[in-house]
Protein backbone atom coordinates (compact mmCIF):
# COMPACT_ATOMS: atom_id res chain seq x y z
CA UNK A 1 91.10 111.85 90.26
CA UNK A 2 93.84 109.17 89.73
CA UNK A 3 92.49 105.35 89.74
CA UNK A 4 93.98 103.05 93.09
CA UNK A 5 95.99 101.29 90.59
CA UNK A 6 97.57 105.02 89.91
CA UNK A 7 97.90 106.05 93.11
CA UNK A 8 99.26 102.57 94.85
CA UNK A 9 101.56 101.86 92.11
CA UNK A 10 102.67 104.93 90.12
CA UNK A 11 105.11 107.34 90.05
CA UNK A 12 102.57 110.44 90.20
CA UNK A 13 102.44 112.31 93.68
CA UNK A 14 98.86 113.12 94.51
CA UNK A 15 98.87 114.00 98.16
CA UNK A 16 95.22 113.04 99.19
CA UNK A 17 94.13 115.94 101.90
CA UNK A 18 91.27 115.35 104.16
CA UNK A 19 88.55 117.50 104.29
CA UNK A 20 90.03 120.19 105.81
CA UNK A 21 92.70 120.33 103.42
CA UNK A 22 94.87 118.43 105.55
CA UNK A 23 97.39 115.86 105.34
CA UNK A 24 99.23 113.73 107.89
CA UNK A 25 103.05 114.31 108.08
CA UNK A 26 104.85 111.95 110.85
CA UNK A 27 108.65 113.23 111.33
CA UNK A 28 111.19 110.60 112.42
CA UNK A 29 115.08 111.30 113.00
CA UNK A 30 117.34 110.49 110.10
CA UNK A 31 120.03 109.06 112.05
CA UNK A 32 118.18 107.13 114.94
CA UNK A 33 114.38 106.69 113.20
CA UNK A 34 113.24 107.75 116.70
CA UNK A 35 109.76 109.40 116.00
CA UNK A 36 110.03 113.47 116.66
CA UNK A 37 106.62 114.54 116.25
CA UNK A 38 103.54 114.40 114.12
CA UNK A 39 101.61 116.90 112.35
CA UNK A 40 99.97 118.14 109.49
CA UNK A 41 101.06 120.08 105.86
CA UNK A 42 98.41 121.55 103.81
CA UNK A 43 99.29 122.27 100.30
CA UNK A 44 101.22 125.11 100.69
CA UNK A 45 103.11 123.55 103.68
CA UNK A 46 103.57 120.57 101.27
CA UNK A 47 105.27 122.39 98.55
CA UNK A 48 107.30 124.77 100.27
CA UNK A 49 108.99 121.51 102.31
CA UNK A 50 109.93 120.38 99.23
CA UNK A 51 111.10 123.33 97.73
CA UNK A 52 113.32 124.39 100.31
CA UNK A 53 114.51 120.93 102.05
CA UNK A 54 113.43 122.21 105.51
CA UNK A 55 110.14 121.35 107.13
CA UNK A 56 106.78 123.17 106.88
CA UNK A 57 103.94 122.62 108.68
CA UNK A 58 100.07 123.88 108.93
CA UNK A 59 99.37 124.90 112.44
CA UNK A 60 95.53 123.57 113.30
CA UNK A 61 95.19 125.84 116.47
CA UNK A 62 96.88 128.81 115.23
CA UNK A 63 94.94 128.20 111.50
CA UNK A 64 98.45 129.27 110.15
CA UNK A 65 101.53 128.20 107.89
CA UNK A 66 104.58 127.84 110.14
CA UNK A 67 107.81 126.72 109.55
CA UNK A 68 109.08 124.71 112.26
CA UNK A 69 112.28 126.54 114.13
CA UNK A 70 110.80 129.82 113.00
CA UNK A 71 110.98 130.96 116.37
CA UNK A 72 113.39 128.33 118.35
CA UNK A 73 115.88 128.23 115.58
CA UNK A 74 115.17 124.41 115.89
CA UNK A 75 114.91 124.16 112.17
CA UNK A 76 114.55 120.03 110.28
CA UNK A 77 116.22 119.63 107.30
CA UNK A 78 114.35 117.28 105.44
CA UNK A 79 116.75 113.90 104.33
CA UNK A 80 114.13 112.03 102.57
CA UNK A 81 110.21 112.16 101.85
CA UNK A 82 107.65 109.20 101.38
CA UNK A 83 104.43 108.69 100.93
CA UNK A 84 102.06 105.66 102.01
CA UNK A 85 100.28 103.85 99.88
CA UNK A 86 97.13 105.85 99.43
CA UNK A 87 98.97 109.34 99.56
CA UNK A 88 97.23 110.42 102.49
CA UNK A 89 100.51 110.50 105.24
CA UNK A 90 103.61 111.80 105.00
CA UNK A 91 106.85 110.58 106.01
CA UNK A 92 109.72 112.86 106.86
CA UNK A 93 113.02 111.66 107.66
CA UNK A 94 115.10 114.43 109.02
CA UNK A 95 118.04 115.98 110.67
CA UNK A 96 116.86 117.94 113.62
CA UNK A 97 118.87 120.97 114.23
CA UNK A 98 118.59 122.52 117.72
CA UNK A 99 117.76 120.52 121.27
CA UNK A 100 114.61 119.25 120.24
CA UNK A 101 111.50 119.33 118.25
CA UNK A 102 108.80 119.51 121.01
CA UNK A 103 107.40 122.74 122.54
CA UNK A 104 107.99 121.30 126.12
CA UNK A 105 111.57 121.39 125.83
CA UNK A 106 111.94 117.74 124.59
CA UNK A 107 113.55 115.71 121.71
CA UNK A 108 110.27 114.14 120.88
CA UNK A 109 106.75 114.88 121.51
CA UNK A 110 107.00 111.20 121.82
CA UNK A 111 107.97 111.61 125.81
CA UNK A 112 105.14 109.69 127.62
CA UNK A 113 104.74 105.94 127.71
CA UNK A 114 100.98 104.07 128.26
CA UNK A 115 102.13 101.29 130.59
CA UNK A 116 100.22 97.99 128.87
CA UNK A 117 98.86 94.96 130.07
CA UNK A 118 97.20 97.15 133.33
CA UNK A 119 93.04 97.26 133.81
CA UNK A 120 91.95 100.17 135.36
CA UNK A 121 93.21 103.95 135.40
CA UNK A 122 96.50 104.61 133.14
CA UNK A 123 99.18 106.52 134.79
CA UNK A 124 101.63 107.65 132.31
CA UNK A 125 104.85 106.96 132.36
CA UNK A 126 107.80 109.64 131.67
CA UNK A 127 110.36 108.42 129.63
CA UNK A 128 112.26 111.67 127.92
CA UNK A 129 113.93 114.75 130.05
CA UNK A 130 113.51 118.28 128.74
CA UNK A 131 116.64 118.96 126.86
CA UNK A 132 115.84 122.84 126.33
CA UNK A 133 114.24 125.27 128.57
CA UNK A 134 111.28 126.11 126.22
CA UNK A 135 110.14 129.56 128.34
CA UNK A 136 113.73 131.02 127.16
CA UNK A 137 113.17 129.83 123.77
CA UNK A 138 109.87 130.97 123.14
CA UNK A 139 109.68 133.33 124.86
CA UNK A 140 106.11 131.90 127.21
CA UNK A 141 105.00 128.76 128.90
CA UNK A 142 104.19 126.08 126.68
């Protein structure tokens, strides 16, 4: 285990994963920095991302490695990688091939907007159209 000095400061990456072997990986657009999506990499996800340049991710319903566009052809090619200060989230900047990185047929998962400054009930607020049909591309409802 690396000291905070080490971790904060040096040049060592030392991805901390949570308990479930976890670790947070927020993807942003390399052109426009909008925010795509967020998930998580486990080791392996971690290290194949960098190997190949394109984005891997660990799937927490499906318990599985999946490379994202595996089955949409929506594929990210990873720009640039960061980590925060106590290695414990991910930062992916990268070039989104395909109509979108969200399962609903969006650019974003990002799509929804919490009106502030309201008490009471929230009613969400749409702020994205689909840009794919996501039935033809996968195949099922999402």
């Amino acid at each position: 285990m690396s000291s905070k000095p080490d971790i904060e400061e040096g040049r060592a990456f030392t991805p901390k994963f949570d308990a479930d072997g976890l670790v947070t990986c927020v993807a942003t657009d390399a052109k426009s920095g909008d925010v795509l999506m967020v998930a998580h990499m486990n080791a392996d996800a971690l290290a194949k991302t960098i190997e190949t340049g394109e984005a891997w991710y660990f799937s927490r319903s499906r318990r599985a490695l999946w490379k994202k566009g595996e089955s949409s052809g929506h594929v990210q090619r990873v720009m640039e990688m960061r980590v925060d200060c106590d290695q414990d989230a991910v930062w992916i900047k990268v070039e989104q091939q395909g109509a979108g990185a969200c399962h609903t047929g969006r650019r974003s998962c990002f799509y929804r907007a919490v009106p502030l400054g309201k008490a009471g009930a929230v009613t969400l607020e749409f702020r994205e159209d689909k840009t794919f049909d996501p039935t033809s591309v996968y195949g099922k409802s999402s």
